[in-house]
Structure formats: C-alpha cells, structure tokens
PDB file of N, CA and C in Angstrom:
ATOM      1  N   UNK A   1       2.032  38.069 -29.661  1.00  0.00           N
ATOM      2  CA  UNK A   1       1.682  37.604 -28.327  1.00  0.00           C
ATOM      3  C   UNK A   1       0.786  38.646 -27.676  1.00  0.00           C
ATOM      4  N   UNK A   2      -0.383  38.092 -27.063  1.00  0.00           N
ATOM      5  CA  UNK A   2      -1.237  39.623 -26.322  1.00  0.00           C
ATOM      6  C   UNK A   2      -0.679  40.053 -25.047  1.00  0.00           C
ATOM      7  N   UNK A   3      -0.773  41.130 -24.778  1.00  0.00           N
ATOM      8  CA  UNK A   3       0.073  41.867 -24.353  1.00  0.00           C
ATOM      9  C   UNK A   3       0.018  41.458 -22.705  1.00  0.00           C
ATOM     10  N   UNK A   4      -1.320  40.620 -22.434  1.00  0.00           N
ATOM     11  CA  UNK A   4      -1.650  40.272 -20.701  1.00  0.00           C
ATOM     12  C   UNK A   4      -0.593  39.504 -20.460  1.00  0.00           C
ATOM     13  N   UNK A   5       0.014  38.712 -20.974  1.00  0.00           N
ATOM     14  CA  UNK A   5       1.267  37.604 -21.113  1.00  0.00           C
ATOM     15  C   UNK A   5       1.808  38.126 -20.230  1.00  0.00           C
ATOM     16  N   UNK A   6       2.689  39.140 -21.029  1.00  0.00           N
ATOM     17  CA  UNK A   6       3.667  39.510 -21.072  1.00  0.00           C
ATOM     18  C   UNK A   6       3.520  40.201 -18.984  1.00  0.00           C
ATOM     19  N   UNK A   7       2.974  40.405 -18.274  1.00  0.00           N
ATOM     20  CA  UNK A   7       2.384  40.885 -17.530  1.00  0.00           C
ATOM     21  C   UNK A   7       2.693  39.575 -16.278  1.00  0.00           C
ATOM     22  N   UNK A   8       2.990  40.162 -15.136  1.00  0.00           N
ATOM     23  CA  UNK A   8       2.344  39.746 -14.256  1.00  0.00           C
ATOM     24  C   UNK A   8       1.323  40.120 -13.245  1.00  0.00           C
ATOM     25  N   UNK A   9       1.143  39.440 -12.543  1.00  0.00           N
ATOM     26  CA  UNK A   9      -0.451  39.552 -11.606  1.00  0.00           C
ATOM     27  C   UNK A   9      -0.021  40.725 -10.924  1.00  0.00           C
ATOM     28  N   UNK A  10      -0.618  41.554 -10.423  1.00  0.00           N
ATOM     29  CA  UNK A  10      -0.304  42.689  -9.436  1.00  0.00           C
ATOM     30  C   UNK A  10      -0.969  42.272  -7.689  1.00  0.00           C
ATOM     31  N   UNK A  11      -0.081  41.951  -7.129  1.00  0.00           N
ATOM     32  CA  UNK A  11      -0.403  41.252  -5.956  1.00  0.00           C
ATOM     33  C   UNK A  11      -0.290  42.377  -4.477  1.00  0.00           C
ATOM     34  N   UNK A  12      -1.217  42.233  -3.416  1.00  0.00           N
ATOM     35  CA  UNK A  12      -0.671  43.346  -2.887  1.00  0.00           C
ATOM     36  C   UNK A  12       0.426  43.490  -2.181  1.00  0.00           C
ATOM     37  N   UNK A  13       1.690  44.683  -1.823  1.00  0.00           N
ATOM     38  CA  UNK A  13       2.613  44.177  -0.854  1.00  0.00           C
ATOM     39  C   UNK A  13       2.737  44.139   0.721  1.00  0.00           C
ATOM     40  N   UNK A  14       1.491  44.782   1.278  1.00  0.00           N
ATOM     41  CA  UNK A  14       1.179  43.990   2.581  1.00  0.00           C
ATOM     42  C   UNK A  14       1.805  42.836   2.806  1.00  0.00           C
ATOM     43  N   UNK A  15       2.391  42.713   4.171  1.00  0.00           N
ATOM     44  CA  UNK A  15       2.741  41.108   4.198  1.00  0.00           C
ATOM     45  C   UNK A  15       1.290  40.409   5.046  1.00  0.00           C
ATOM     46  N   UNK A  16       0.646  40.827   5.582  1.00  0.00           N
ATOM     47  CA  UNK A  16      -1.105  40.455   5.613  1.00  0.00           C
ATOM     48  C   UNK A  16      -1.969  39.699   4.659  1.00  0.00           C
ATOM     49  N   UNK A  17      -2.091  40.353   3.629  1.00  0.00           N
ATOM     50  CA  UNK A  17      -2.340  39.853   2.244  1.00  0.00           C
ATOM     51  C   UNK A  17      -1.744  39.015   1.426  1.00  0.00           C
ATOM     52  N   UNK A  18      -0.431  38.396   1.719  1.00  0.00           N
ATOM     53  CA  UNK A  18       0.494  37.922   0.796  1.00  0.00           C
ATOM     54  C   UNK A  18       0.879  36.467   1.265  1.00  0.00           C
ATOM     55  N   UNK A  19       0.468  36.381   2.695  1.00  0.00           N
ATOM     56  CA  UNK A  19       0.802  34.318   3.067  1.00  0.00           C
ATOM     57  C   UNK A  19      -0.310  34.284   4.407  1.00  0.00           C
ATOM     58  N   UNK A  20      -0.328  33.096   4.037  1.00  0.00           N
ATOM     59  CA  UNK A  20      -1.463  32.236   4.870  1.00  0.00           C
ATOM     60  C   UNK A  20      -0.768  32.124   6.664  1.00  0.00           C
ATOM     61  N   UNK A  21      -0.869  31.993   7.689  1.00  0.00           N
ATOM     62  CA  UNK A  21      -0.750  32.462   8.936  1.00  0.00           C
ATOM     63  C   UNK A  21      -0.621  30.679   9.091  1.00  0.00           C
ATOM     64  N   UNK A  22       0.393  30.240  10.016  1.00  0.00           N
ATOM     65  CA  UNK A  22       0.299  28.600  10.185  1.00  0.00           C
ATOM     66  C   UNK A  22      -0.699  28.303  10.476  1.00  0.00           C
ATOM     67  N   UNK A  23      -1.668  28.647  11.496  1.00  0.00           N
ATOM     68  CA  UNK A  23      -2.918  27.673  11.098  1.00  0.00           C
ATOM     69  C   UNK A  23      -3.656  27.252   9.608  1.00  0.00           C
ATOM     70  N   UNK A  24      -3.763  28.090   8.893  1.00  0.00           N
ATOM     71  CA  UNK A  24      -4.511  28.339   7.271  1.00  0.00           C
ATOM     72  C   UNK A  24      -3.774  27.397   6.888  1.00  0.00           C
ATOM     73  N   UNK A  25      -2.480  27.474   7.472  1.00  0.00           N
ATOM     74  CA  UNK A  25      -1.245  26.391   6.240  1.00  0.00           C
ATOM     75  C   UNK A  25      -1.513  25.280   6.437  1.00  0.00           C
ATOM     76  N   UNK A  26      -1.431  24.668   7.670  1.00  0.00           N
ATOM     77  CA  UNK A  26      -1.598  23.400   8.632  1.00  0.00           C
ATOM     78  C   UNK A  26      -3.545  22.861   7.928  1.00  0.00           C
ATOM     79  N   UNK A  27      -4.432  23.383   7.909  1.00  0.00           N
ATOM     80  CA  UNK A  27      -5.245  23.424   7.234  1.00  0.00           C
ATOM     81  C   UNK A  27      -5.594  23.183   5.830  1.00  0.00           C
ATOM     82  N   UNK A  28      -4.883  23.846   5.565  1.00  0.00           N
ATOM     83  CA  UNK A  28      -4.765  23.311   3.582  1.00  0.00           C
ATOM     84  C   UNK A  28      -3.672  22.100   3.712  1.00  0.00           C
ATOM     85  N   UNK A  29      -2.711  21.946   4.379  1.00  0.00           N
ATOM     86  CA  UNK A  29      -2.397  20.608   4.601  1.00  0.00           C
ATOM     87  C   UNK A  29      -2.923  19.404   4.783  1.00  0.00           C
ATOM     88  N   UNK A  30      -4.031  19.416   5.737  1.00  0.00           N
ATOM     89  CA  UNK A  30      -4.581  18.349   6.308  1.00  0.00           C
ATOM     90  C   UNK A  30      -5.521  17.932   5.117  1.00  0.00           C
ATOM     91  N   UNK A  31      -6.269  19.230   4.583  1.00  0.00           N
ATOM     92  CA  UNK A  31      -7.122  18.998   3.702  1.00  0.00           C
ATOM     93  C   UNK A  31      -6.514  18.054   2.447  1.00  0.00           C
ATOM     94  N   UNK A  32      -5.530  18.948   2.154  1.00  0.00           N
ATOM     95  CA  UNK A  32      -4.538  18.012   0.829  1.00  0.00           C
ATOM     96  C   UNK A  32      -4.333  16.440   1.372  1.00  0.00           C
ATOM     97  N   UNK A  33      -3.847  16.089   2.479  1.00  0.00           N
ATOM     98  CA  UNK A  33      -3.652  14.993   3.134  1.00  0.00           C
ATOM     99  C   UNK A  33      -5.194  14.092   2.812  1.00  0.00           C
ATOM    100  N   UNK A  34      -6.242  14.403   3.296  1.00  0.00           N
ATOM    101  CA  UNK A  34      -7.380  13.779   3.082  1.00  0.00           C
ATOM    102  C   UNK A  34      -7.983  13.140   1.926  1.00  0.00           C
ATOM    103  N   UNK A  35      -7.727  14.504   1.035  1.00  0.00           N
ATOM    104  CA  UNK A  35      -7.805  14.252  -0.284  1.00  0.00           C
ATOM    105  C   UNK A  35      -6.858  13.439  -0.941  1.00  0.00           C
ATOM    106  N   UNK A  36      -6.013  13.427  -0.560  1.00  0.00           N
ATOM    107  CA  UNK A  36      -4.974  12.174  -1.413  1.00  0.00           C
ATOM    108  C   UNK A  36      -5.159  10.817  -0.642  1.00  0.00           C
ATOM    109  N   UNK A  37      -5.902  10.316   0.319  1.00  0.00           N
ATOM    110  CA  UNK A  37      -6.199   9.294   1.264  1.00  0.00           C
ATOM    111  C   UNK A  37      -7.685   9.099   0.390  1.00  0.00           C
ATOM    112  N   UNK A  38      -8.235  10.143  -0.144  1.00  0.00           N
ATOM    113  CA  UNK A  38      -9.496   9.257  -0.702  1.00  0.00           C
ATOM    114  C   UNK A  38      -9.472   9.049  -1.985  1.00  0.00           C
ATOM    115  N   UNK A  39      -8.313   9.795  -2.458  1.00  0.00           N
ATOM    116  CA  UNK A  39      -7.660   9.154  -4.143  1.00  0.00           C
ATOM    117  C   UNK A  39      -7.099   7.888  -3.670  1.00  0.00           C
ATOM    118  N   UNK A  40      -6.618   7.429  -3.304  1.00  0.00           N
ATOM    119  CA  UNK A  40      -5.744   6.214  -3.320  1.00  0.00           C
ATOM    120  C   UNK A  40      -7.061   5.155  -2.481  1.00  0.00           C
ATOM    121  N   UNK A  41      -8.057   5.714  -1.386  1.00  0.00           N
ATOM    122  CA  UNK A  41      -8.874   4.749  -1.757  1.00  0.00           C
ATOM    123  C   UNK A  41      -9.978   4.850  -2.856  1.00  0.00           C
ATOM    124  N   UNK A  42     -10.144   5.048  -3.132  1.00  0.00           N
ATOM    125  CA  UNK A  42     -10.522   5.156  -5.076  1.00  0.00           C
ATOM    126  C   UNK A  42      -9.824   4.189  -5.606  1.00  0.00           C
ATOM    127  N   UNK A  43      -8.657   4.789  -6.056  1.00  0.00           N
ATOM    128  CA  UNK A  43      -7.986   3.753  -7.062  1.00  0.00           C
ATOM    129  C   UNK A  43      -7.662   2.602  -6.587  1.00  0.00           C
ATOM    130  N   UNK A  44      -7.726   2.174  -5.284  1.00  0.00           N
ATOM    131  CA  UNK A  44      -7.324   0.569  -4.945  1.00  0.00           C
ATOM    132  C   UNK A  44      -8.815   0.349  -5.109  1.00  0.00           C
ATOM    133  N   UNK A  45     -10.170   0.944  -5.137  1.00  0.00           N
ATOM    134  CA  UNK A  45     -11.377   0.127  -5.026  1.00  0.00           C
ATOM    135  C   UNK A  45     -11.314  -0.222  -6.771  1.00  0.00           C
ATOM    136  N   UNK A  46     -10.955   0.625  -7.413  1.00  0.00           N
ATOM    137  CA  UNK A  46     -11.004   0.699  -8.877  1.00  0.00           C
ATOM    138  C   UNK A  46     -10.548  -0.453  -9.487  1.00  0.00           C
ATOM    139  N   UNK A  47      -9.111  -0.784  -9.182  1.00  0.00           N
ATOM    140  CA  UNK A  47      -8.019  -1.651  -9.067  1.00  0.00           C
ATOM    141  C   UNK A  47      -8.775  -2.840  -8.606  1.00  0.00           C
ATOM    142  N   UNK A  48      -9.156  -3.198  -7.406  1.00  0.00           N
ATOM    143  CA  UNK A  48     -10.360  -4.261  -7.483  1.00  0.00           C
ATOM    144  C   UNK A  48     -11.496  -4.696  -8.496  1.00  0.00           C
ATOM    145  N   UNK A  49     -11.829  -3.868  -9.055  1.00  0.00           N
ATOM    146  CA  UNK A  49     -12.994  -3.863  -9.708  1.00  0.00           C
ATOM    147  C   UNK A  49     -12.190  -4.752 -11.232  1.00  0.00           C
ATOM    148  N   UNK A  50     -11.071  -3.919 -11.207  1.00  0.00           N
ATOM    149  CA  UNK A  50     -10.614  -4.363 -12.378  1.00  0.00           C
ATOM    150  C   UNK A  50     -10.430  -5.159 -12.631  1.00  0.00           C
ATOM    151  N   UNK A  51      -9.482  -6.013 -11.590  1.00  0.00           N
ATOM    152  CA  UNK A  51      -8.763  -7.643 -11.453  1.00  0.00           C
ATOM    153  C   UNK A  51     -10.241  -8.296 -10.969  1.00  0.00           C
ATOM    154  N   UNK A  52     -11.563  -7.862 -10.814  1.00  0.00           N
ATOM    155  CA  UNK A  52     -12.376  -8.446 -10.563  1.00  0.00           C
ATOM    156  C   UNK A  52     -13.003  -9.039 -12.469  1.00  0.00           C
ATOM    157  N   UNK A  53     -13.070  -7.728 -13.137  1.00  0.00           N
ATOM    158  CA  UNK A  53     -13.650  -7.637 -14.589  1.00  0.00           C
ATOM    159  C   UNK A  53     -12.620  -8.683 -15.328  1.00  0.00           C
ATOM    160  N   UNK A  54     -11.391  -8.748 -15.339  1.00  0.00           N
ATOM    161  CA  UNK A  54     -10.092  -9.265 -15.695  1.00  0.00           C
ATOM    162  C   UNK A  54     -10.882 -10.830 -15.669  1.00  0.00           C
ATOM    163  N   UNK A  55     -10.701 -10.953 -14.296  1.00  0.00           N
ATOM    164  CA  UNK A  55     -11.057 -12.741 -13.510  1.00  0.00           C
ATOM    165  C   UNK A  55     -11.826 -13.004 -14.466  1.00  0.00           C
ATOM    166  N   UNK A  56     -13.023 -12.434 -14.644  1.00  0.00           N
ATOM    167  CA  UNK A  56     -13.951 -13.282 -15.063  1.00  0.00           C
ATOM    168  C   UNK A  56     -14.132 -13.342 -16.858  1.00  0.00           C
ATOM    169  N   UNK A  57     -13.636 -12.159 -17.000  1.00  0.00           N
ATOM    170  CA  UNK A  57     -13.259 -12.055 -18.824  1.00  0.00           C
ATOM    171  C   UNK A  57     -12.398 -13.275 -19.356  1.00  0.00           C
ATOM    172  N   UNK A  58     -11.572 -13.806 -17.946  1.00  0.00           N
ATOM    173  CA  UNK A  58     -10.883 -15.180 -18.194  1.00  0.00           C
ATOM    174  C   UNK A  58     -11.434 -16.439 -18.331  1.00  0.00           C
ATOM    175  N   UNK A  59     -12.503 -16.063 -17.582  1.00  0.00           N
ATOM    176  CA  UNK A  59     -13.125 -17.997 -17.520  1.00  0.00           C
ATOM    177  C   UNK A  59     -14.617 -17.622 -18.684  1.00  0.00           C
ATOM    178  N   UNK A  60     -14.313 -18.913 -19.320  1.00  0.00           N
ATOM    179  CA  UNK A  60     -15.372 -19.594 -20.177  1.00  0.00           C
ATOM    180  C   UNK A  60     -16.177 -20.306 -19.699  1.00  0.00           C
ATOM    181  N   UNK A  61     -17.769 -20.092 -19.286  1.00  0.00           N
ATOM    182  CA  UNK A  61     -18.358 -21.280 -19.125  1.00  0.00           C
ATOM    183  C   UNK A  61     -18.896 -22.109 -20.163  1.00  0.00           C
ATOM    184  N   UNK A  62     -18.448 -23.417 -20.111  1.00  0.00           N
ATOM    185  CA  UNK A  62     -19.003 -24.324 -20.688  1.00  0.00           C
ATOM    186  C   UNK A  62     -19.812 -25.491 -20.768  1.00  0.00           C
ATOM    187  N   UNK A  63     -20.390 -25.768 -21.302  1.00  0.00           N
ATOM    188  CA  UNK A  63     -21.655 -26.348 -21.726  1.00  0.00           C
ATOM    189  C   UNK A  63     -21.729 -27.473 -20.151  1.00  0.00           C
ATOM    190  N   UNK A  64     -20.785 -27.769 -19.837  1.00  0.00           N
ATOM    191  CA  UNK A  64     -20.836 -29.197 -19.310  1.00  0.00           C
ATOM    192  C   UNK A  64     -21.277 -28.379 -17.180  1.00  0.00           C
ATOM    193  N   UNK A  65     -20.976 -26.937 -17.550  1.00  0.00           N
ATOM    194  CA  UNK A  65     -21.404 -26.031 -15.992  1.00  0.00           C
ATOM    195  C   UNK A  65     -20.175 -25.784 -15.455  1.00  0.00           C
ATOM    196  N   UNK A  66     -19.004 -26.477 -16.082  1.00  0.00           N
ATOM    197  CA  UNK A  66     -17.603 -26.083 -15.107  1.00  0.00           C
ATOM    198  C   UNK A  66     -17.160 -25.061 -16.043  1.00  0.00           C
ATOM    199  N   UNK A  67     -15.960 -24.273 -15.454  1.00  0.00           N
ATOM    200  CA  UNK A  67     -15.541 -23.245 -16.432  1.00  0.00           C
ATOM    201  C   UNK A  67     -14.144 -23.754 -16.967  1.00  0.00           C
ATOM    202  N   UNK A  68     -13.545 -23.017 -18.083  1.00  0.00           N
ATOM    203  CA  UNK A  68     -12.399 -23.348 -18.489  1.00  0.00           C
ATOM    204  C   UNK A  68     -11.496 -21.732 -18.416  1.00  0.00           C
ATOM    205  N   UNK A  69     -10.073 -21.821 -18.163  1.00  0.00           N
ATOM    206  CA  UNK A  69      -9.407 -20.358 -17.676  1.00  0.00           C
ATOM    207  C   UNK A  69      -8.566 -20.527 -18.820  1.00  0.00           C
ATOM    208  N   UNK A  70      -9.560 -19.172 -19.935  1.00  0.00           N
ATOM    209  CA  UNK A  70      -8.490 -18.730 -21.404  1.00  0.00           C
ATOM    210  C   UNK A  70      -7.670 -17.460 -20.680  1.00  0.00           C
ATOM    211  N   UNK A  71      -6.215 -17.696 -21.109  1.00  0.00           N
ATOM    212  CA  UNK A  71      -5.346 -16.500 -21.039  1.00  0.00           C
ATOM    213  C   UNK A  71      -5.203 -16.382 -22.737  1.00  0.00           C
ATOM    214  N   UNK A  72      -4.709 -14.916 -22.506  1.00  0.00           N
ATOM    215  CA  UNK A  72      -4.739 -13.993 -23.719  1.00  0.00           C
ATOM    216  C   UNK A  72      -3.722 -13.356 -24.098  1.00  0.00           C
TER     217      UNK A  72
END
C-alpha cells in the first residue's frame, strides 16, 4: 500500500480555518438547493422527451394515413 494512504490530510487547527461561519453555510445551502431544483427540472424535461420518443415508437403509420398502436 503507498504510504500517502496510510496518512491523513494535515488540516490547520485554528478554529478560523476549520468551518464555514453561518452565512458561507446558509450559502452553500441555497446553492445545493438550486442545483437539485434544476436536476429534477432536467429529468422531468428528459422524462417528457422520453414518453414523448416511447408514444410515437408505438404508432405505425399505415398505408391507408391512419395509424395503428403496436405494444411490445
């Protein structure tokens, strides 16, 4: 095993240096908050797209101009 492993980080012990002050916290909160509000709208637009690709992978058009709905 190399020997950095075995090791941990050397951090300083200031308590200054060592945690974020509640505003910083409240901040990386909100940010995290945002960011998981534009993942989830992502994946519901995605999720649309899909049951959109789905729909139509279902219907056959045929010759006559109407479609026919194959399940699989």
């Amino acid at each position: 095993m190399h020997p950095f492993w075995n090791h941990y980080p050397q951090y300083p012990t200031r308590n200054d240096h060592t945690h974020m002050d509640n505003h910083q916290m409240m901040q990386s909160i909100v940010n995290l908050e945002n960011q998981i509000q534009n993942l989830v709208k992502a994946i519901e637009a995605n999720n649309e797209l899909l049951r959109s690709i789905e729909q139509k992978q279902n219907q056959v058009i045929t010759s006559g101009g109407g479609s026919v709905i194959v399940r699989m």
